[in-house]
N, C-alpha and C. Protein backbone atom coordinates (compact mmCIF):
# COMPACT_ATOMS: atom_id res chain seq x y z
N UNK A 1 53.32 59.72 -170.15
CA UNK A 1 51.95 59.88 -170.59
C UNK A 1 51.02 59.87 -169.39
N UNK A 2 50.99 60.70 -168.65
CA UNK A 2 50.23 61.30 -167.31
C UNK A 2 48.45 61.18 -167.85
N UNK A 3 48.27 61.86 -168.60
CA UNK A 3 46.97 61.99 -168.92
C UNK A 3 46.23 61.27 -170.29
N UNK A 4 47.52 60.39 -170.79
CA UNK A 4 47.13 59.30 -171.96
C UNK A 4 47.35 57.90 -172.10
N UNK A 5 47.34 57.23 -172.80
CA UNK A 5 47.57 55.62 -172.48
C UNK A 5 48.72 55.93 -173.35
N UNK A 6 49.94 55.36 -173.15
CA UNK A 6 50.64 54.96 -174.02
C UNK A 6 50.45 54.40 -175.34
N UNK A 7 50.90 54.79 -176.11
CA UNK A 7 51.34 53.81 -177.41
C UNK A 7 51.61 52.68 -177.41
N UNK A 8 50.68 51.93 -178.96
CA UNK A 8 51.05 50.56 -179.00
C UNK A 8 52.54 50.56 -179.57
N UNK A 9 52.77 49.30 -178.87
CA UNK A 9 53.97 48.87 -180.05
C UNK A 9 54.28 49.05 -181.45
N UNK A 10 53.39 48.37 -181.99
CA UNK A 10 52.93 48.46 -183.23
C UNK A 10 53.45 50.33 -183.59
N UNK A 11 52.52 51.22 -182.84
CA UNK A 11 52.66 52.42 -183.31
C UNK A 11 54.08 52.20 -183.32
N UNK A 12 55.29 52.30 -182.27
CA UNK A 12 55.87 52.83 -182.16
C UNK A 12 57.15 52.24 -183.35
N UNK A 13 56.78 51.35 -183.45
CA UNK A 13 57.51 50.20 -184.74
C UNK A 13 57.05 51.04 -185.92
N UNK A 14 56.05 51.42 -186.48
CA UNK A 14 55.54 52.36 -187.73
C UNK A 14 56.48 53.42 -187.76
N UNK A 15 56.90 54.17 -186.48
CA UNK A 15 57.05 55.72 -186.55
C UNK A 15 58.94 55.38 -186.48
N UNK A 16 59.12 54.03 -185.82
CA UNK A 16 60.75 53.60 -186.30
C UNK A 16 60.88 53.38 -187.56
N UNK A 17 60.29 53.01 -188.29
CA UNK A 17 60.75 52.06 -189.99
C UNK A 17 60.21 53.83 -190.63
N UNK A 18 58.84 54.54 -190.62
CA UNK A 18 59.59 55.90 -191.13
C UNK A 18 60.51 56.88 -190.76
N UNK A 19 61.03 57.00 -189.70
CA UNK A 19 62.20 57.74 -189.54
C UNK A 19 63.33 57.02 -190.20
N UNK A 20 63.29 55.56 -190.13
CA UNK A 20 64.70 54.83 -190.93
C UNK A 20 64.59 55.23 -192.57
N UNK A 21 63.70 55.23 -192.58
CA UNK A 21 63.32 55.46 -194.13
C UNK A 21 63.82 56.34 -194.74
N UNK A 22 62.92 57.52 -193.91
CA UNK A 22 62.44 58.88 -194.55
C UNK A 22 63.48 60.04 -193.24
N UNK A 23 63.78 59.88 -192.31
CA UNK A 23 64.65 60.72 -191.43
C UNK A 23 63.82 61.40 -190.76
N UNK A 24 62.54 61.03 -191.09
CA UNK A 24 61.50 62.07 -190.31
C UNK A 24 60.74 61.25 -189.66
N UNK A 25 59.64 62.06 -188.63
CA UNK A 25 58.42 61.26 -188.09
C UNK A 25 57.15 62.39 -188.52
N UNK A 26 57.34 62.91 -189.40
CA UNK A 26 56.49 64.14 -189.47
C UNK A 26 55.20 64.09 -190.62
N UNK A 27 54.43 64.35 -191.14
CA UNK A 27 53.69 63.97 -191.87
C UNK A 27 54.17 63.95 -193.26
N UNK A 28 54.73 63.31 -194.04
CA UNK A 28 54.74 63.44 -194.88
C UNK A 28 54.24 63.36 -196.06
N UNK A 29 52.88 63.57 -196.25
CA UNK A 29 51.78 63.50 -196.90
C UNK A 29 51.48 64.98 -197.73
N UNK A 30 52.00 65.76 -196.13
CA UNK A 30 51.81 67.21 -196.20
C UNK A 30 51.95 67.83 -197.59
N UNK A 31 51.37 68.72 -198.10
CA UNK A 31 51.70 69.24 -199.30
C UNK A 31 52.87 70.39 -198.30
N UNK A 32 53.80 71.06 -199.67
CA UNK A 32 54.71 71.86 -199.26
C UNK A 32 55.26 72.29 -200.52
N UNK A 33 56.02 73.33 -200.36
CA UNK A 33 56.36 74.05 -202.25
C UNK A 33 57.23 72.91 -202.27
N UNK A 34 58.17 72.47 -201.87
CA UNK A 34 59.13 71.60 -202.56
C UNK A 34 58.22 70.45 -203.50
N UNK A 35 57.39 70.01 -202.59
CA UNK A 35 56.74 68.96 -203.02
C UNK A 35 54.99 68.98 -203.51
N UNK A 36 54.41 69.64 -204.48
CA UNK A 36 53.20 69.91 -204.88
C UNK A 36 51.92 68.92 -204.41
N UNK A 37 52.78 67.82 -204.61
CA UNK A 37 51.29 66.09 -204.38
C UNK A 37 51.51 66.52 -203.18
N UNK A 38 50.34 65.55 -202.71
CA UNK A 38 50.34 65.25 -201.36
C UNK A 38 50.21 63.98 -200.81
N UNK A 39 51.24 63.43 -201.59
CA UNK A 39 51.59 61.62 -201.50
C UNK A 39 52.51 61.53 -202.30
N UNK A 40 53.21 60.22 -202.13
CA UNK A 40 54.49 60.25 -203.03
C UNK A 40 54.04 59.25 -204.40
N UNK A 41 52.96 59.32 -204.39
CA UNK A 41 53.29 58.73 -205.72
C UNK A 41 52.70 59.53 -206.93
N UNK A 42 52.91 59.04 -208.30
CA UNK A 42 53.12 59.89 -209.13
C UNK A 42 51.72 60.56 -209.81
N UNK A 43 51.43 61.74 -210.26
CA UNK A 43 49.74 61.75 -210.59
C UNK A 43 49.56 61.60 -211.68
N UNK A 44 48.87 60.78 -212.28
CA UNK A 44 48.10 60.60 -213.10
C UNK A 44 47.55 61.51 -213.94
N UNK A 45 47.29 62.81 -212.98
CA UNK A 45 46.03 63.57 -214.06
C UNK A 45 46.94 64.67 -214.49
N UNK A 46 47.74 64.43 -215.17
CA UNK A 46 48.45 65.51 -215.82
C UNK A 46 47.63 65.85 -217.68
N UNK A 47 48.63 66.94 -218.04
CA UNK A 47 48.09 67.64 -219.42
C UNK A 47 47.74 66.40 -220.37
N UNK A 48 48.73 65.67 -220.31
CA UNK A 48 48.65 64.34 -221.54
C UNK A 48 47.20 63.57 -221.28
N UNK A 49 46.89 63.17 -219.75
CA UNK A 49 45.64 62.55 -219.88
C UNK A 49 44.70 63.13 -219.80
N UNK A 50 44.53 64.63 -219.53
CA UNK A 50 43.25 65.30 -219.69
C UNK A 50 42.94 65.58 -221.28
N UNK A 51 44.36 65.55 -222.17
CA UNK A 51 44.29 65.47 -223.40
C UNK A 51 43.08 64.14 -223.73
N UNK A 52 43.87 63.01 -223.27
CA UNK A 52 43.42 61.65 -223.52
C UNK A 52 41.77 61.56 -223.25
N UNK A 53 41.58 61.91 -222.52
CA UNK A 53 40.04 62.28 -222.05
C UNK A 53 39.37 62.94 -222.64
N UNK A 54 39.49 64.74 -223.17
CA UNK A 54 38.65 65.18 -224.23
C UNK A 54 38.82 64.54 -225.18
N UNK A 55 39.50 63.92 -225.69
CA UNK A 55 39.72 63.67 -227.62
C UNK A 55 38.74 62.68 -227.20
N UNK A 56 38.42 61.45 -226.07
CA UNK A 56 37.48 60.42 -226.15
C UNK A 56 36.38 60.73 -226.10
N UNK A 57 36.21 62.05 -225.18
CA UNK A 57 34.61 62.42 -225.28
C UNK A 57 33.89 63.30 -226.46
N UNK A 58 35.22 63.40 -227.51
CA UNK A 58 34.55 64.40 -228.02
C UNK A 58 34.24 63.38 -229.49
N UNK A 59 35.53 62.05 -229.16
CA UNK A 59 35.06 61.25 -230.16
C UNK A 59 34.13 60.51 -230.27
N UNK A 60 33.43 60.02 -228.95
CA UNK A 60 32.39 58.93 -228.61
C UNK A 60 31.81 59.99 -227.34
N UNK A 61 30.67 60.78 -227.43
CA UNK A 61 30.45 61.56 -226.27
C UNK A 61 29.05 60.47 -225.25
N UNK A 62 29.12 59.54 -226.14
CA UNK A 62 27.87 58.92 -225.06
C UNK A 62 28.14 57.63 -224.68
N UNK A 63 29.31 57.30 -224.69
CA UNK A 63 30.21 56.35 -224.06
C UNK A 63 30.06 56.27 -222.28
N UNK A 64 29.70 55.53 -221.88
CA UNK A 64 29.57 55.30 -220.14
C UNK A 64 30.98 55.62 -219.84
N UNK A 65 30.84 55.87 -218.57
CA UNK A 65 32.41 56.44 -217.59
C UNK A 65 32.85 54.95 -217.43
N UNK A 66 31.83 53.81 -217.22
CA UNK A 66 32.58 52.45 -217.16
C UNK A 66 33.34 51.83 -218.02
N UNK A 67 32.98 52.09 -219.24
CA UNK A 67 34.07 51.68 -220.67
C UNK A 67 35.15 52.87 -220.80
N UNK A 68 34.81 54.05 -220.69
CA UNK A 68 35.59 55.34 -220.86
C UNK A 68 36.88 54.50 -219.92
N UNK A 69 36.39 54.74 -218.97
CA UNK A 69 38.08 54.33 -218.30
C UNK A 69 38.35 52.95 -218.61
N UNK A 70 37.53 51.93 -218.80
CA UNK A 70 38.42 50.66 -219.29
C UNK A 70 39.48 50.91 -220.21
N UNK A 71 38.83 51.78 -221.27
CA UNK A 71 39.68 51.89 -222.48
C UNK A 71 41.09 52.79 -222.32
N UNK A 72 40.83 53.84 -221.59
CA UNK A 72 41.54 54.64 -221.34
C UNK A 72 42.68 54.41 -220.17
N UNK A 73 42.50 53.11 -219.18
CA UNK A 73 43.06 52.57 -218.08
C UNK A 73 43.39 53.24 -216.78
N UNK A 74 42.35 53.66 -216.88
CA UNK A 74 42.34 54.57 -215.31
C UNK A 74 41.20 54.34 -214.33
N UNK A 75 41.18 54.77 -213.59
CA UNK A 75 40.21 54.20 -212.45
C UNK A 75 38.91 55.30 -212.68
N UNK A 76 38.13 55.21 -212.46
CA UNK A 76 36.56 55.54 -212.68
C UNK A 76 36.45 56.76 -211.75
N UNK A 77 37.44 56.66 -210.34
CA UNK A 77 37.10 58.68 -209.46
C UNK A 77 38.14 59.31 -210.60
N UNK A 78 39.54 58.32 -211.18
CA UNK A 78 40.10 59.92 -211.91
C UNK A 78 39.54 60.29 -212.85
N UNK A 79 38.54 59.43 -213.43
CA UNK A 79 37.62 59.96 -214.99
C UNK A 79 37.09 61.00 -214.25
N UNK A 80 36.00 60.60 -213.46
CA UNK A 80 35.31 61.61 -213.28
C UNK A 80 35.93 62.94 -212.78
N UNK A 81 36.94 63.28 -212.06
CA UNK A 81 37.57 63.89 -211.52
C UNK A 81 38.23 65.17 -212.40
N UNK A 82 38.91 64.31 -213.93
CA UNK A 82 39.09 65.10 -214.66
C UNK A 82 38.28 65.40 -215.59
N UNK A 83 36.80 65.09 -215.59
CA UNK A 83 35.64 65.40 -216.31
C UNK A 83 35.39 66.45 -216.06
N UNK A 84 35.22 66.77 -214.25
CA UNK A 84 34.38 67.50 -213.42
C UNK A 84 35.44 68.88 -213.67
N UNK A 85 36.58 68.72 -213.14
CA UNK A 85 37.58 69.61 -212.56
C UNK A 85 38.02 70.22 -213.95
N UNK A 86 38.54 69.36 -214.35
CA UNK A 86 39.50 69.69 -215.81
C UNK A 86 39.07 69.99 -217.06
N UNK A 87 38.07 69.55 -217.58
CA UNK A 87 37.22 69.75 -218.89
C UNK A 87 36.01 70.28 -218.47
N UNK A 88 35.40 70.41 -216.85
CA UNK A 88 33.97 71.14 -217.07
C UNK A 88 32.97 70.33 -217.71
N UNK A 89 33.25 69.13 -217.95
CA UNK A 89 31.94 68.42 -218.03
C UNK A 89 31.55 67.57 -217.17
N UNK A 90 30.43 66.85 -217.24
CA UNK A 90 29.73 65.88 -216.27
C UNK A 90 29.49 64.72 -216.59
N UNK A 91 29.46 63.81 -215.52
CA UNK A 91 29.54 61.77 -215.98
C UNK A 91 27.92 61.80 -216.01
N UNK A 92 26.94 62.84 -215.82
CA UNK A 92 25.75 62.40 -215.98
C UNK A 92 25.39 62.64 -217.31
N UNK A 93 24.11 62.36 -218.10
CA UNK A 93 23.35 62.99 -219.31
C UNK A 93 22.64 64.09 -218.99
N UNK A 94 23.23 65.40 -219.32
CA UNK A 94 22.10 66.49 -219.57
C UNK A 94 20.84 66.31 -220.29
N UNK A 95 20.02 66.77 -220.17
CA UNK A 95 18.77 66.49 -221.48
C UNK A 95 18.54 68.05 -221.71
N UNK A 96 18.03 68.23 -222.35
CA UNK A 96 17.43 69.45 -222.88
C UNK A 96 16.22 69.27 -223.46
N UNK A 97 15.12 70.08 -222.94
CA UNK A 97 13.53 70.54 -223.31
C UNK A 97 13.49 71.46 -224.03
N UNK A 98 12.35 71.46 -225.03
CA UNK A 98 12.29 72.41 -226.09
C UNK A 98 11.70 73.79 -225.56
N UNK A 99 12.14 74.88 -225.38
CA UNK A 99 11.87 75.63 -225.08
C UNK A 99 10.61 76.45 -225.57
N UNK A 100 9.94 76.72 -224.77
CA UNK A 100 8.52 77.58 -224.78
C UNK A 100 8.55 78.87 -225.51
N UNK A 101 7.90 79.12 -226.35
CA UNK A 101 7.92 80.66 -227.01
C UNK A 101 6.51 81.14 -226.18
N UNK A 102 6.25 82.43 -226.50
CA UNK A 102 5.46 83.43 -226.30
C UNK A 102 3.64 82.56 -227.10
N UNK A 103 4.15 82.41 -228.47
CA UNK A 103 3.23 82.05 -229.13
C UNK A 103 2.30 80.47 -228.01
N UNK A 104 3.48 79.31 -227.48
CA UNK A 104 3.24 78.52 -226.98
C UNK A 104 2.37 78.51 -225.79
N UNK A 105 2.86 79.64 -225.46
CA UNK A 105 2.59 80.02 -223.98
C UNK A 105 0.67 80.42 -224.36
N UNK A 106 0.42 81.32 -225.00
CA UNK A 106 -0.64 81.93 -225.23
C UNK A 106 -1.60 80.97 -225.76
N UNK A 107 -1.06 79.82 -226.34
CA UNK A 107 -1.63 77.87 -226.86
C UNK A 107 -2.33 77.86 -226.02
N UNK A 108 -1.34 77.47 -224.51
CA UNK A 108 -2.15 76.53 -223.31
C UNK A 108 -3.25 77.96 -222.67
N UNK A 109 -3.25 78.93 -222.66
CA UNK A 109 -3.90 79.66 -222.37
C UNK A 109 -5.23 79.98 -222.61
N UNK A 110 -5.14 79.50 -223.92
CA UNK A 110 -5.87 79.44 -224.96
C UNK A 110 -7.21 77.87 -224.34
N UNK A 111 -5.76 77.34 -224.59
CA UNK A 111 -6.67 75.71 -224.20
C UNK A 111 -6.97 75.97 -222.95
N UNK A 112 -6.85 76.07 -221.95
CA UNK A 112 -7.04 75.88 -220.42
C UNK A 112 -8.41 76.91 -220.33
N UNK A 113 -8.52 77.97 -221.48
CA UNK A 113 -9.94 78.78 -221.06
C UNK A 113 -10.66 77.96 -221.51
N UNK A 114 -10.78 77.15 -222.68
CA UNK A 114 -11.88 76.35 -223.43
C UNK A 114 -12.19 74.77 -222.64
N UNK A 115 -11.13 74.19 -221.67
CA UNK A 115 -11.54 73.48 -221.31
C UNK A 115 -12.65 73.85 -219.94
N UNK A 116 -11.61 74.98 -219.18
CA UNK A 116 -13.03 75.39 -218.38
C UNK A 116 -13.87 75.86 -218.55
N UNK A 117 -14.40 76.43 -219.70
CA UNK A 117 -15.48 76.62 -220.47
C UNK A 117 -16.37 75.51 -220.32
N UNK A 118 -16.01 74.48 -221.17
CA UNK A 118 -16.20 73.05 -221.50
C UNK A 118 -16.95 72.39 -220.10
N UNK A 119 -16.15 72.28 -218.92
CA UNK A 119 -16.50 72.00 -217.49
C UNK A 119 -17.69 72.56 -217.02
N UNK A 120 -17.70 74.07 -217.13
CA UNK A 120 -18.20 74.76 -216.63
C UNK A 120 -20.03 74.63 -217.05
N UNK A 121 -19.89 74.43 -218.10
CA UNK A 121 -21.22 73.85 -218.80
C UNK A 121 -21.75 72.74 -219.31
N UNK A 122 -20.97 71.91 -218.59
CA UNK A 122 -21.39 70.61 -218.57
C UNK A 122 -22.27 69.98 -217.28
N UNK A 123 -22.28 68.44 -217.27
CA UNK A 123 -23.57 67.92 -216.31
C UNK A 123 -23.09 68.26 -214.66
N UNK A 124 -21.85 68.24 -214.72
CA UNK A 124 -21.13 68.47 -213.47
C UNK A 124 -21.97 70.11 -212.79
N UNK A 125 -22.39 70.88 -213.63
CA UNK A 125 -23.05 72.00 -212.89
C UNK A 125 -24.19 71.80 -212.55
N UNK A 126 -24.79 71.02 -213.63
CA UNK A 126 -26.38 71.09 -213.11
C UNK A 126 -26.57 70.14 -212.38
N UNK A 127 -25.60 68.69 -212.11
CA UNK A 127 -25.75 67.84 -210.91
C UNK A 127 -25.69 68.59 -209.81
N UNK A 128 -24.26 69.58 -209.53
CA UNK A 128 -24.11 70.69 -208.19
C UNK A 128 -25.69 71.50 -207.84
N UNK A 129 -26.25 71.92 -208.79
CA UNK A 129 -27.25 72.71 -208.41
C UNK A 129 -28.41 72.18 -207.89
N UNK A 130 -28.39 70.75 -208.46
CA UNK A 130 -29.34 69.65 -207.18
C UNK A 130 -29.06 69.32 -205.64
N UNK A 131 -27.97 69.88 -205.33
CA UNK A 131 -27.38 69.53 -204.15
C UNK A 131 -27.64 71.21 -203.48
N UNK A 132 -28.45 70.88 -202.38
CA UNK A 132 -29.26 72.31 -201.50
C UNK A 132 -27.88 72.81 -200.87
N UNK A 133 -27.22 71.35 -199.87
CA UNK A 133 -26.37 72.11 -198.96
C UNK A 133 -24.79 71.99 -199.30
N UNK A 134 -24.02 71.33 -199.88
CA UNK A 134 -22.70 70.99 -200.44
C UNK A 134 -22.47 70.92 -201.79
N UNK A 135 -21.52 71.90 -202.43
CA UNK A 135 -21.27 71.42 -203.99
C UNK A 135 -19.66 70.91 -203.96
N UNK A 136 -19.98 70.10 -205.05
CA UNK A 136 -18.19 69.10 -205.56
C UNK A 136 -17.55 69.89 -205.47
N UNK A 137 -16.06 69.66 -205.20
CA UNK A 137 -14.91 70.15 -205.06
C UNK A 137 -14.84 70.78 -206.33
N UNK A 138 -14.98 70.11 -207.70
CA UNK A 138 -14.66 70.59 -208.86
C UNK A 138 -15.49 71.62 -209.10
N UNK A 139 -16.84 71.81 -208.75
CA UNK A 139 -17.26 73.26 -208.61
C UNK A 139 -16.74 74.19 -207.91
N UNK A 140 -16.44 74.10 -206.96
CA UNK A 140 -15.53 74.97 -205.81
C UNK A 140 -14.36 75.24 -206.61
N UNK A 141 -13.84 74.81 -207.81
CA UNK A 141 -12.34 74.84 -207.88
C UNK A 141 -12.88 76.00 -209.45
N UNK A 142 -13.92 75.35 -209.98
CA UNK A 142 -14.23 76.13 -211.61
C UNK A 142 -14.20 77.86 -211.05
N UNK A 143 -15.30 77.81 -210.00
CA UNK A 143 -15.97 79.10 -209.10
C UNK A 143 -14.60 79.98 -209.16
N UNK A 144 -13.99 79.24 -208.17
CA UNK A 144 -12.33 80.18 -207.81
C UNK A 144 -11.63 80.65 -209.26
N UNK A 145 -11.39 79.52 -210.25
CA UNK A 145 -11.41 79.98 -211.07
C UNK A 145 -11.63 81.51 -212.03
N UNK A 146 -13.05 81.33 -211.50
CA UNK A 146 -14.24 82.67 -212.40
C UNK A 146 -13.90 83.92 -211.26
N UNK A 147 -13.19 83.58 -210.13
CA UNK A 147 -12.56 84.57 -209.72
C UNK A 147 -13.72 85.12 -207.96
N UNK A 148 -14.59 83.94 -207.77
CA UNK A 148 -14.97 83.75 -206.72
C UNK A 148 -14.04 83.51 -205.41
N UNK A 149 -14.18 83.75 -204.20
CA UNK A 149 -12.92 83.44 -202.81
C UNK A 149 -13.66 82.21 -202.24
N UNK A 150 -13.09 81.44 -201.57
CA UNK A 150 -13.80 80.25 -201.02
C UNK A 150 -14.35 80.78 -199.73
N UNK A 151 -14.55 81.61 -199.11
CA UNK A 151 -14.88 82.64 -198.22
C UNK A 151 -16.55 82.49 -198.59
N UNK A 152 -16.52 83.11 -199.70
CA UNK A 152 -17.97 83.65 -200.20
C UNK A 152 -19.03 81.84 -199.99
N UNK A 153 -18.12 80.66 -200.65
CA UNK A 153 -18.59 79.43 -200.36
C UNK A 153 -19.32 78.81 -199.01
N UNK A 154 -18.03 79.55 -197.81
CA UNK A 154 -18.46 78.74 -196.80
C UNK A 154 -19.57 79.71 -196.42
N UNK A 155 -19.90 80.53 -196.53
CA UNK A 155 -20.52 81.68 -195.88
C UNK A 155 -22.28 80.92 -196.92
N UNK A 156 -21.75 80.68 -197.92
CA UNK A 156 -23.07 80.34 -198.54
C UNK A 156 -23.36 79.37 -197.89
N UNK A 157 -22.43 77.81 -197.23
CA UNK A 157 -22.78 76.84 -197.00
C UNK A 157 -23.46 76.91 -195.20
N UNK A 158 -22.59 78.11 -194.91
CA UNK A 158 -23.37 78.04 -193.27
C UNK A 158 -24.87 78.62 -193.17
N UNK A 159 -25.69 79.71 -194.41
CA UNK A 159 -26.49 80.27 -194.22
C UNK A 159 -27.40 79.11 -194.85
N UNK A 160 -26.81 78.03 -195.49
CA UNK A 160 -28.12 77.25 -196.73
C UNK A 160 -28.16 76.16 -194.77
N UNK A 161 -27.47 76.13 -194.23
CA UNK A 161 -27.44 74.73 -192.76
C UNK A 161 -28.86 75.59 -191.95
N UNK A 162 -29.15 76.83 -191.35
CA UNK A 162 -29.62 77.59 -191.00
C UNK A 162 -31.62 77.55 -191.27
């Protein structure tokens, strides 16, 4: 080892007891056709428990992933795992909002002209029109509104300084 530190002991004791073992020093973790896992022990998430899993969600669907696997005796990444992967569902709650029609839409449209209506002719204007050199933001905002540019504003506010 010219350009490395040697190995601990330790390592070299690990890589003896798997070759005694196993005949190899090679990874054997590796996936490979002989061997599909990629560990030797046995998996869990086969057909029978992804069975076991829909029939629970479809019997109790708002059951927490924390009781789900108590009951079911598996650890809480393979729930989710075969939630995610295998059945296409999710450990969170979807919600769903009632969807907007055309008619709804044309509601707030409806409302949003009458309230600035409402604004627009109220005390908030005729307080602004007492004021020579600056008007409220909320006038500035009705104006843009009515389809005024804030351009036209400052141009008013530099000629009223003058």
């Amino acid at each position: 080892f010219p350009n490395h530190t040697a190995p601990y002991k330790s390592l070299i004791m690990k890589w003896q007891k798997k070759f005694t073992k196993f005949g190899t020093v090679e990874n054997l973790n590796r996936k490979t056709p002989d061997r599909p896992s990629h560990s030797g022990r046995q998996r869990i998430r086969n057909e029978v428990m992804i069975d076991r899993v829909r029939g629970s969600v479809t019997d109790s669907p708002h059951r927490s992933t924390r009781r789900r696997c108590q009951e079911l005796g598996i650890s809480r990444s393979t729930l989710r795992r075969v939630l995610q992967e295998d059945t296409h569902l999710f450990t969170y709650h979807i919600t769903t909002h009632q969807k907007l029609t055309e008619h709804d839409m044309s509601v707030r449209v409806e409302m949003a002209k009458v309230l600035c209506e409402k604004i627009e002719s109220s005390a908030l204007k005729r307080q602004a029109s007492s004021f020579s050199r600056f008007k409220p933001p909320r006038l500035l905002f009705m104006e843009m509104l009515e389809g005024q540019s804030v351009q036209e504003h400052s141009t008013d506010l530099t000629s009223s300084k003058k």
